[in-house]
Structures are given as C-alpha cells and as structure tokens.
Protein backbone atom coordinates (compact mmCIF):
# COMPACT_ATOMS: atom_id res chain seq x y z
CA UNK A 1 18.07 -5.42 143.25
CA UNK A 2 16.08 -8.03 141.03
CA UNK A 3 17.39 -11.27 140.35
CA UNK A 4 17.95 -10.84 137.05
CA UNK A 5 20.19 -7.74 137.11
CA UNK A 6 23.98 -8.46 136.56
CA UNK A 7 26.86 -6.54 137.42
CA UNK A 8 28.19 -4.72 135.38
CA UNK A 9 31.63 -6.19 135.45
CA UNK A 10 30.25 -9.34 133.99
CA UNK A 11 29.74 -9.62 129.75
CA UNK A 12 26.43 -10.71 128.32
CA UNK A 13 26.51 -14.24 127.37
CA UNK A 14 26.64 -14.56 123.72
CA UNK A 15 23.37 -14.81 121.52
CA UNK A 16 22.58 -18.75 120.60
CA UNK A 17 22.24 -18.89 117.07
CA UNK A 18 18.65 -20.84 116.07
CA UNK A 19 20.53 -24.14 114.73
CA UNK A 20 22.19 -24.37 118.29
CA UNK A 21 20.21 -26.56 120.70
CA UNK A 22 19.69 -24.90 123.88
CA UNK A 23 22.14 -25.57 126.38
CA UNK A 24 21.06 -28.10 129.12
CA UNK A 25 18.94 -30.16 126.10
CA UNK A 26 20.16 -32.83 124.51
CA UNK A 27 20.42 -32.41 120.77
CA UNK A 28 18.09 -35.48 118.75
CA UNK A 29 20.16 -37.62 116.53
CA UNK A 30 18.47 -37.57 113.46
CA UNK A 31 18.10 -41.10 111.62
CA UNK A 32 20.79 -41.96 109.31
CA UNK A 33 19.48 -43.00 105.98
CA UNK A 34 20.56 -45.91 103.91
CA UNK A 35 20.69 -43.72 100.24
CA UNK A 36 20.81 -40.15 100.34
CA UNK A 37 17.38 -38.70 99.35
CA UNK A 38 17.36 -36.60 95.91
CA UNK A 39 16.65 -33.15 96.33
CA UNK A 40 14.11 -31.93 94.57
CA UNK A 41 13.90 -29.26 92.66
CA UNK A 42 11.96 -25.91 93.72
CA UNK A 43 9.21 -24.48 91.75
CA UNK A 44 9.63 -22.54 89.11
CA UNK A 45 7.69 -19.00 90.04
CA UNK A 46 5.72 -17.63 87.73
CA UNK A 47 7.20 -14.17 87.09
CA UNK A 48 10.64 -13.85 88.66
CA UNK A 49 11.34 -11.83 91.69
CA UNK A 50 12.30 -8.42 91.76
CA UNK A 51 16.18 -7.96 91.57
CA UNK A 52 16.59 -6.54 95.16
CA UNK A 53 18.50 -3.23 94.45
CA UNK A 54 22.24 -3.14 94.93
CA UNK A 55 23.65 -0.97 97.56
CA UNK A 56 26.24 0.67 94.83
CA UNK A 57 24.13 0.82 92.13
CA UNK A 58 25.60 1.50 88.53
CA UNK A 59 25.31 5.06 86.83
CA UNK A 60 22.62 4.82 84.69
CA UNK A 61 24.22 4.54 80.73
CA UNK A 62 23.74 7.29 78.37
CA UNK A 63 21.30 7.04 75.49
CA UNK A 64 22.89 5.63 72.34
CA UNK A 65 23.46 8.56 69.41
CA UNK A 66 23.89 7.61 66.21
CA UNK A 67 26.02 10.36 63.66
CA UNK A 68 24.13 12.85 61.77
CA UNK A 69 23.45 12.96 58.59
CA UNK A 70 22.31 16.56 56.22
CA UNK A 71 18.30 15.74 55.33
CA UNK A 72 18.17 15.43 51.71
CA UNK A 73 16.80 18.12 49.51
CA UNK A 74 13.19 17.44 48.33
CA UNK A 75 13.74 17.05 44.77
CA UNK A 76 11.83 19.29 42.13
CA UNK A 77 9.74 18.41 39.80
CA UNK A 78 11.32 17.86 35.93
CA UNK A 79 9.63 20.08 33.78
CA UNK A 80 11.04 17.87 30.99
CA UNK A 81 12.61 14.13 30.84
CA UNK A 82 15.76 14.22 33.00
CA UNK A 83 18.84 13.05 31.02
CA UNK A 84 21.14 13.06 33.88
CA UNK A 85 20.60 8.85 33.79
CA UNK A 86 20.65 8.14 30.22
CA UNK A 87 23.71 9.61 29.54
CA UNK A 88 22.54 12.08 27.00
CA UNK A 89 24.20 14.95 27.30
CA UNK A 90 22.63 18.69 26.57
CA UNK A 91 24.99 20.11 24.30
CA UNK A 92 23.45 23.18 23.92
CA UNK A 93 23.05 23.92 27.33
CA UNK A 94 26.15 26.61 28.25
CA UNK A 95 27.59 26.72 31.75
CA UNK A 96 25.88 29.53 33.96
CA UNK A 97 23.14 30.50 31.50
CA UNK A 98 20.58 28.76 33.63
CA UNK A 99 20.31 25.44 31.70
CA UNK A 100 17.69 23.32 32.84
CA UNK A 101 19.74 19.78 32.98
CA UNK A 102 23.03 21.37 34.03
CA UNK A 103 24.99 18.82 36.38
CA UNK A 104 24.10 18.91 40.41
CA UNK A 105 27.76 20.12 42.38
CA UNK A 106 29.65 17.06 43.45
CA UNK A 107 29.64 17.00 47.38
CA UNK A 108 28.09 14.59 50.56
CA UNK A 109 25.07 16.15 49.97
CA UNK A 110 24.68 14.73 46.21
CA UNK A 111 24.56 10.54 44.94
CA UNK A 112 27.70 10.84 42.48
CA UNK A 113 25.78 7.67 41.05
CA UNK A 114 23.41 9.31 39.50
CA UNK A 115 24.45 12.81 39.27
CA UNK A 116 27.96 12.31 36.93
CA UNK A 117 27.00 11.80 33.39
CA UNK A 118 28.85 8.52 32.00
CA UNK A 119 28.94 7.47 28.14
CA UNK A 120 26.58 6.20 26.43
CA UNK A 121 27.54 1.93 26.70
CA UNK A 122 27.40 0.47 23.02
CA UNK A 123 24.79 -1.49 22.63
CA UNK A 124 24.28 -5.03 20.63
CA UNK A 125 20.61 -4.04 19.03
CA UNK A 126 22.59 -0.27 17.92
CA UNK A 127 25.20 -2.71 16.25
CA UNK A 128 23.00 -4.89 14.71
CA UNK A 129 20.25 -2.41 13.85
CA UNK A 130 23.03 -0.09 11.90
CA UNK A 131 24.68 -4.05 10.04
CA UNK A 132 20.90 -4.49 8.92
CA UNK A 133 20.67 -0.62 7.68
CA UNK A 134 24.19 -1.57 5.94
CA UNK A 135 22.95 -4.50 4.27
CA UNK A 136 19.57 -2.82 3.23
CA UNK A 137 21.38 0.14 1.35
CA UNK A 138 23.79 -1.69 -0.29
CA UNK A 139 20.87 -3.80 -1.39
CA UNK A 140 18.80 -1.09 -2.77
CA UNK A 141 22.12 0.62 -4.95
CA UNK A 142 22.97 -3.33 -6.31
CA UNK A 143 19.24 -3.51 -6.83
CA UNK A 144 18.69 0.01 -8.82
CA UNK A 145 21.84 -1.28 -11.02
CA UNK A 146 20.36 -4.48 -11.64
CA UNK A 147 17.35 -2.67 -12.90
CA UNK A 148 19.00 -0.30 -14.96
CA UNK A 149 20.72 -3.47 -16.57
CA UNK A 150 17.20 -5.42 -16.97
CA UNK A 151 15.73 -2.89 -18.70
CA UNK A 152 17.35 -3.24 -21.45
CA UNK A 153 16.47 -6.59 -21.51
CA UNK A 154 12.95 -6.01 -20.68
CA UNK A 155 12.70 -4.14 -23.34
CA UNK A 156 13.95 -6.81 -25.77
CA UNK A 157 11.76 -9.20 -24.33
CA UNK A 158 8.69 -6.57 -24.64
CA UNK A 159 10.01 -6.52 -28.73
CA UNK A 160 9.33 -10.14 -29.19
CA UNK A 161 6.21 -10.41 -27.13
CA UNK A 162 4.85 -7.56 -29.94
CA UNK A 163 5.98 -9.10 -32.82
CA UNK A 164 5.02 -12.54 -31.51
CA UNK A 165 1.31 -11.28 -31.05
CA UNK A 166 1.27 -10.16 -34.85
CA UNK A 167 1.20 -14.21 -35.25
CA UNK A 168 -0.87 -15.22 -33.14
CA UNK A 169 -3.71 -15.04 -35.49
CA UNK A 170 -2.64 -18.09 -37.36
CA UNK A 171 -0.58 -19.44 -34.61
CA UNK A 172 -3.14 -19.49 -31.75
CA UNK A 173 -5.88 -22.26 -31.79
CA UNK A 174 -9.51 -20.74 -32.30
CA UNK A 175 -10.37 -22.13 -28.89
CA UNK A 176 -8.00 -20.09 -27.46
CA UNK A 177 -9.20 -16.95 -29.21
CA UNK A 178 -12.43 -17.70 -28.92
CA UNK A 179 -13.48 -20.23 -26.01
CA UNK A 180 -16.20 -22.64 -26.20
CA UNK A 181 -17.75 -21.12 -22.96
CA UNK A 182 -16.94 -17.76 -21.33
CA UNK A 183 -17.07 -16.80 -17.73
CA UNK A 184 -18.20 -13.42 -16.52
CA UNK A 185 -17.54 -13.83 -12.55
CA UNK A 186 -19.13 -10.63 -11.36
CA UNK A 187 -19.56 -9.24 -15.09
CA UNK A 188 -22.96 -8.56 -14.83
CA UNK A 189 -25.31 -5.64 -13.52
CA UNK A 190 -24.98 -5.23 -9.78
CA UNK A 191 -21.87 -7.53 -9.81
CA UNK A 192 -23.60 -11.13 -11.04
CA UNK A 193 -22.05 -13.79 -12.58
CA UNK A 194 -22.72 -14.36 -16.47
CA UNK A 195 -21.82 -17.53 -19.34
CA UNK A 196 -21.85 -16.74 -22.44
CA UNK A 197 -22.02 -19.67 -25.09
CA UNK A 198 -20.33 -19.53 -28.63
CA UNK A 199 -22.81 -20.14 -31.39
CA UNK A 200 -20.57 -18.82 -34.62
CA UNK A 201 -17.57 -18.18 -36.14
CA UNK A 202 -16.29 -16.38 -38.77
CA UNK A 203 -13.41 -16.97 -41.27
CA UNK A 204 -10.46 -14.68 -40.53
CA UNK A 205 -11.29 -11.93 -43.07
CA UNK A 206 -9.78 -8.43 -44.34
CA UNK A 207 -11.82 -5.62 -42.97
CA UNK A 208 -13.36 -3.70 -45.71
CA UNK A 209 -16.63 -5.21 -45.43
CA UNK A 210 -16.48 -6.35 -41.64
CA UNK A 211 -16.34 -2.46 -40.56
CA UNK A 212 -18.18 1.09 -40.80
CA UNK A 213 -15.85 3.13 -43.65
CA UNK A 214 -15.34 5.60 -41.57
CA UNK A 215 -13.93 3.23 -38.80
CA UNK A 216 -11.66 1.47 -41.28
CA UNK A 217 -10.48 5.41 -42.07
CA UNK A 218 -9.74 5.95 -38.38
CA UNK A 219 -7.64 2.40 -38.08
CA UNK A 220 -6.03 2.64 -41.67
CA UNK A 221 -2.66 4.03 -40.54
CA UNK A 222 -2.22 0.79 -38.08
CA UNK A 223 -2.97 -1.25 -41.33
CA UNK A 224 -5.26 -4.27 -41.11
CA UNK A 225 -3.49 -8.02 -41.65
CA UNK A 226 -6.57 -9.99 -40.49
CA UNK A 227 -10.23 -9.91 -39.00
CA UNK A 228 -11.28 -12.72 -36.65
CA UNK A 229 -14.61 -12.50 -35.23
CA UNK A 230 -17.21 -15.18 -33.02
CA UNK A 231 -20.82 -14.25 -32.12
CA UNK A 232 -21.78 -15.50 -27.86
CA UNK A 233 -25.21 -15.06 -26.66
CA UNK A 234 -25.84 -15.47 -22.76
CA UNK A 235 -27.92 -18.47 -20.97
CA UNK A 236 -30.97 -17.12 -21.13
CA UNK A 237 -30.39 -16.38 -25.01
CA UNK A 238 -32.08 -12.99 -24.98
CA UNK A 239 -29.02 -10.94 -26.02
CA UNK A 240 -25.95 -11.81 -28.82
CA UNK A 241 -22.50 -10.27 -28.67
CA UNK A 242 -19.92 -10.60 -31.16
CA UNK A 243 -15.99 -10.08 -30.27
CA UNK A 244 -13.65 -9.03 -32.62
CA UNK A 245 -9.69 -9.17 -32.46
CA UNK A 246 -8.19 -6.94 -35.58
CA UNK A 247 -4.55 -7.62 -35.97
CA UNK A 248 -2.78 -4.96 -37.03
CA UNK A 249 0.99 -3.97 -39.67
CA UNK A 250 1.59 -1.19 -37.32
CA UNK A 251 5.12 -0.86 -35.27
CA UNK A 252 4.74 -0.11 -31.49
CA UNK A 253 5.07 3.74 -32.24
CA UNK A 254 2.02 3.72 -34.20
CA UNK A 255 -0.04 1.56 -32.09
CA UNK A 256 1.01 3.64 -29.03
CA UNK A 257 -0.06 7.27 -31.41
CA UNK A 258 -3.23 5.27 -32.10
CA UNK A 259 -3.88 4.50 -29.20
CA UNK A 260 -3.85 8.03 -27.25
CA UNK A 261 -5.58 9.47 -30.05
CA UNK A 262 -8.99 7.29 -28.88
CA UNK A 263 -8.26 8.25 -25.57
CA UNK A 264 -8.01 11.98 -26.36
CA UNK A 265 -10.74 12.34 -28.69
CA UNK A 266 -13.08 9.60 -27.17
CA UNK A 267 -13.52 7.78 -30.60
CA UNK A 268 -14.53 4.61 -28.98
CA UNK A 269 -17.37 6.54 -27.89
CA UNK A 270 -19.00 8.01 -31.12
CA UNK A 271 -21.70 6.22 -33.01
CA UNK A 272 -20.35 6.55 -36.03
CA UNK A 273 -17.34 4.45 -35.63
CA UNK A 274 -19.64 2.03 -33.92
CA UNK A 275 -18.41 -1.68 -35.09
CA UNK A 276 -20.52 -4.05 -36.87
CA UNK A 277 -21.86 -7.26 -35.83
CA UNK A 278 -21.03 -10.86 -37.24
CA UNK A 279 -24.53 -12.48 -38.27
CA UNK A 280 -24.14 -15.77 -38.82
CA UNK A 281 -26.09 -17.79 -40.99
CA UNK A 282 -28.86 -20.88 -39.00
CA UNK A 283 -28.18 -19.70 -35.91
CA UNK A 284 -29.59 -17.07 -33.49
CA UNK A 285 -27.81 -14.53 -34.60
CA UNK A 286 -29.00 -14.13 -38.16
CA UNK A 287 -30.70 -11.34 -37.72
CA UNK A 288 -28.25 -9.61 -35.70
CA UNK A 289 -27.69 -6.23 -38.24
CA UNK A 290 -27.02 -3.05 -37.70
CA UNK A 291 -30.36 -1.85 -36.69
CA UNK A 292 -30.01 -4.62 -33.61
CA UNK A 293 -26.52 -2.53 -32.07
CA UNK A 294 -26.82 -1.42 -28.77
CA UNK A 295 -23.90 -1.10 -26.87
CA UNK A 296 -20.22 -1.32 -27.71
CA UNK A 297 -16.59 -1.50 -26.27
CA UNK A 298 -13.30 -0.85 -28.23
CA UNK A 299 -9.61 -0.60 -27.09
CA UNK A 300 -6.86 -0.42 -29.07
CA UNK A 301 -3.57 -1.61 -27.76
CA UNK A 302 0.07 -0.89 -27.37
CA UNK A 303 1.53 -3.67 -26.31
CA UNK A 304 0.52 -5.49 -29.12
CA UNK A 305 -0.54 -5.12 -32.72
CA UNK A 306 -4.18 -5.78 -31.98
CA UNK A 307 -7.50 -3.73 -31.97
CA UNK A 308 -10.14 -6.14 -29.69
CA UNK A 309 -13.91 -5.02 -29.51
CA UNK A 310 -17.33 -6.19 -28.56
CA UNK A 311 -20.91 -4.87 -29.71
CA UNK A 312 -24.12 -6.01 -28.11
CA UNK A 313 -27.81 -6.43 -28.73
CA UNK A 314 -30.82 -8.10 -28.37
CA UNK A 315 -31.59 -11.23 -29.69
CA UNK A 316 -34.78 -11.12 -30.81
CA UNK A 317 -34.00 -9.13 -33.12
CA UNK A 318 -35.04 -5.52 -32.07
CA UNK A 319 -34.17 -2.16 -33.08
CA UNK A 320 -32.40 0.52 -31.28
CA UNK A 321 -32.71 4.07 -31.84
CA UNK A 322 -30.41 4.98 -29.19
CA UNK A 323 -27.42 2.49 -28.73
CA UNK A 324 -25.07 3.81 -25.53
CA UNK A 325 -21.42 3.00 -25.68
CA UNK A 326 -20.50 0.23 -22.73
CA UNK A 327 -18.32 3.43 -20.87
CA UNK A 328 -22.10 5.05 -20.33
CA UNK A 329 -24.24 2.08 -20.86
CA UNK A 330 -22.45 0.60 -17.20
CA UNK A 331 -22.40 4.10 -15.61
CA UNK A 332 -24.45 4.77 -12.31
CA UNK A 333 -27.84 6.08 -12.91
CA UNK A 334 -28.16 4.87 -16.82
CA UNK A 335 -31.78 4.65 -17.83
CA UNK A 336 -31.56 3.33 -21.06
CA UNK A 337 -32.62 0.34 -22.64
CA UNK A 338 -28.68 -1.11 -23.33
CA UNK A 339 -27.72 -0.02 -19.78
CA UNK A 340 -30.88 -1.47 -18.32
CA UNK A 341 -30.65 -5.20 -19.94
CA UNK A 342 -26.80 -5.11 -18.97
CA UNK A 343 -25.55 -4.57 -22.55
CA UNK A 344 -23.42 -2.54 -21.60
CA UNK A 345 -21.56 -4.64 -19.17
CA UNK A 346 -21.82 -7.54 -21.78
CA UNK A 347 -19.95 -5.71 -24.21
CA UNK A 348 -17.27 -4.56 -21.66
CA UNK A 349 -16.75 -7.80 -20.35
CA UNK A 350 -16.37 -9.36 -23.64
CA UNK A 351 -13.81 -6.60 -24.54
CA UNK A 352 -11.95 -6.97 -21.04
CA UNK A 353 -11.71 -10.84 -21.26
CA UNK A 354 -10.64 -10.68 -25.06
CA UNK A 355 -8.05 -8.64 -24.66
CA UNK A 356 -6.54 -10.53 -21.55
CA UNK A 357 -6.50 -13.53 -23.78
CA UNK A 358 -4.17 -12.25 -26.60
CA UNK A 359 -2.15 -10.84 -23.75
CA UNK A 360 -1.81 -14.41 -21.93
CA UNK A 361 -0.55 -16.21 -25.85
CA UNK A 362 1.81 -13.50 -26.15
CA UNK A 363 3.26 -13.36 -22.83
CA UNK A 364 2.59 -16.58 -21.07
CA UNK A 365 3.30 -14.83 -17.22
CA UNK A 366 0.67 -12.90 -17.38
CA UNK A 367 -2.58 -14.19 -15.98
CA UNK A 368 -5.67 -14.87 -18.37
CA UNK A 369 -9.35 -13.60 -16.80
C-alpha cells in the first residue's frame, strides 16, 4: 500500500480556498497605508457584454395587435359636381329611383361629416349683395318717377329754348353768329385741319332776293323773319363759302313737318333749290355768282326756328357745270371737281359748325364745335 493511500475511515481534508495561505506558511502582512487609495474606475468596453442567459428564462411576449378596422371603399368617380358638401340639396332627385347624389347610409363604414347634408349657413356677402339689389331697385322705380315728373319740365324748358332762338337774330352779337376765325379740326379731306377767315357780311335781310324762288316756295310755310349771311374763304384763299342762318315764324310742329319732308324727299340734295351765294362788294368774293356754286349743305331744324346752310366755290372765280351736293361731294370714291378740292367738306363743315352755334345761344349746356 502507497503512502499516500488513506483509510477509508478517515474524511478528506477540506479543499483550501485560493485566498487561504497554505497551512505551515506564514501569511505576509501587507503594508498599511496612511490614506486609503481611490479606486479607480474600470474601462468602459466598447460594446457591452452579452447578457449571459438566465437559467429560467421569460416566455417570449406575444406580438402587439392593434383592432381592426373595415378598408374603406375606393370612392367613384363624380360624373357631375358632388353637392353632398355644399349643402345643396337635389330636390328632384326621388328616393330609390337611382338618383345620382342620393345620401351614402349612415353606418362605421361612412364619415357622417361629410355624408349628412346640413343647411346652407347665411352668409354676410348673400346679405349684403341682396341690401345693394334692394337699394338699386328702389333706385331705379324713384328714378323712372322722377323722370316722368321732369319731363314735363323738360319740355317747358325745350319751349323757351325755341322761342328764345327766334331772338337770337337781334339778340346774339354778330361775332357770335359769325366768328372772326373758324376752326375746322379734322374738317378737311382725309381728316385735316382747316381756318377759314371772314371777309364779309351782310345786313340781316328778308329772303326774296337772297334765295332761288323755288327754294323760298319750299320754305314759305315756315315763314321767313330774317336772313343773316357772312362770306369765309380758307388760308390759302382759293375757295369762298358763304353761311347762312334763316330764322324762321314757324311753331315747332311746322319746323318738325319741314323738316322730315327734306329728309324724305332729299330736297337738300336737288340743284334747283341750291342756295345762293353772298358776293360782297371789294373783297374776294365779288365775283362769287351763281355760275361759281359748287357744293352745298342745308338742314333745317326742329329744335329751333332756324334753317342754317353753306354753299361753296372757287375763288377765282370759275364756273361749274356740275356742282355736287356736300352729302356726295364728301362720299368715298367722288371724282368730281367739288369733291376733289374738298368743297364738299367745306360746305358741310360750315353747315355743322353753324348750326352748333345757334344751338349753344339758345341752350347754353350744350357744347359749341
């Protein structure tokens, strides 16, 4: 039997731990320090270490669910505006005879938002749109009565400006009648500006000798109270013109008969009612006859007892075979001698300007060309 063996009786000795010194050895006293040293702290590993598994490890947790929800119905395309959120409602549409904006059925699957139809919410515009439409038709019924009540008045003012232009013959200064200087802006062929300069006057006059017999026929139920009449000629002083204002006796009726009777028959366009020419005596126009008419303008008004007219020709004194009223003497395409020296548009202007004069004494609101 080795040394080594023991009986069996006999227990192991116990195991030494590893802090125990061996037995026999002495243990070493270690140094006792004056301060205790300050641990120090352990690095800080870079990833941390791997939880070591647990010996009763937990059930592993269920995955989270979350309630279910319907998916919604892809909606269809509107064939027409939906109405379901503007609150219109389709009153023609009748329940179960497949209307096309009937409500969707109130359930989960639905947004009662936008599905239930709510009133239409007043707005402040609506209110103030329909005060303004208020205001605006009361205004236009006080407005048609206040012109029903001027009219009356208008036409007592109309009265007096037509019998105060049956004065104005005597009442009006000659300057006024008959300027100095006229201005033709855009009176002129192709639009130009003309002057005209006054060179004569005449004395106001009856009209037997100052017009055609046949003319003085034509005007003789208007009556003639006075003749005035002033003879122009232009800058260049190659043409004359001579204006005449003949105030009439006649009442509006007549003038207004008168009147539509040149317009119907086109008298102011016939050569023989042609008006004659003031030639005045040491001036340019003394040899402005009859022979030297070639182009006229007449009008005869309504609004006042007054015939005005111009006549036209050259001012040396030529004669014209052919003269062309100032209607076809200014007409595109006229070939004529009147139409081409702008005659024509002389004796229209003349006539125009006249008449806007006698209108502008009478009535001083309206404007004077």
């Amino acid at each position: 039997m080795s040394t080594q063996a023991r009986r069996p009786d006999v227990p192991p000795p116990p195991a030494r731990r590893p802090e125990e010194p061996a037995p026999g050895a002495a243990a070493p006293t270690p140094p006792r320090p004056t301060t205790p040293p300050r641990p120090a702290a352990p690095p800080r590993p870079a990833t941390p270490p791997a939880r070591p598994p647990a010996d009763d490890a937990a059930p592993p947790k269920s995955p989270r669910t979350f309630p279910s929800f319907p998916t919604p119905r892809p909606a269809e395309p509107p064939r027409l505006r939906d109405r379901r959120h503007t609150g219109a409602v389709d009153l023609t549409a009748r329940p179960g005879a497949g209307a096309p904006f009937a409500a969707a059925p109130k359930g989960p699957e639905h947004d009662e938002a936008t599905t239930r139809l709510r009133p239409v919410p007043r707005s402040p515009r609506r209110t103030a749109a329909a005060a303004v439409c208020l205001v605006l038709g009361l205004g236009l019924v006080a407005g048609g009565a206040a012109g029903t009540w001027l009219a009356g008045g208008d036409s007592a003012g109309a009265a007096d400006r037509f019998a105060a232009g049956a004065a104005l013959w005597h009442d009006a200064p000659v300057d006024r009648l008959f300027p100095p200087t006229v201005e033709g802006k855009k009176a002129g062929p192709g639009g130009a500006d003309r002057t005209w300069t006054r060179i004569a006057v005449a004395p106001d006059s009856g009209c037997a000798r100052a017009l055609d017999p046949l003319l003085a026929t034509v005007l003789e139920p208007a009556g003639c109270a006075r003749l005035l009449r002033a003879t122009y000629t232009d800058a260049t002083r190659s043409e004359l013109v001579t204006v005449g204002l003949l105030f009439t006796r006649a009442g509006e009726q007549t003038m207004t008969d008168l009147r539509t009777r040149f317009r119907t028959e086109k008298l102011d366009q016939r050569r023989d009612l042609m008006p004659r020419p003031y030639a005045a005596e040491g001036t340019p126009a003394e040899g402005f006859g009859d022979d030297q008419r070639a182009s006229w303008s007449l009008t005869v008004l309504d609004d006042l007892p007054a015939v005005v007219y111009a006549v036209s020709g050259f001012a040396d004194g030529r004669e014209i075979t052919e003269p062309q009223p100032a209607a076809r003497a200014t007409a595109d395409g006229a070939t004529t001698a009147p139409a081409q020296a702008g005659l024509g548009h002389t004796a229209l202007a003349h006539t125009e300007r006249a008449t806007a004069r006698l209108r502008s004494l009478a009535r001083p609101d309206t404007e004077e060309r």
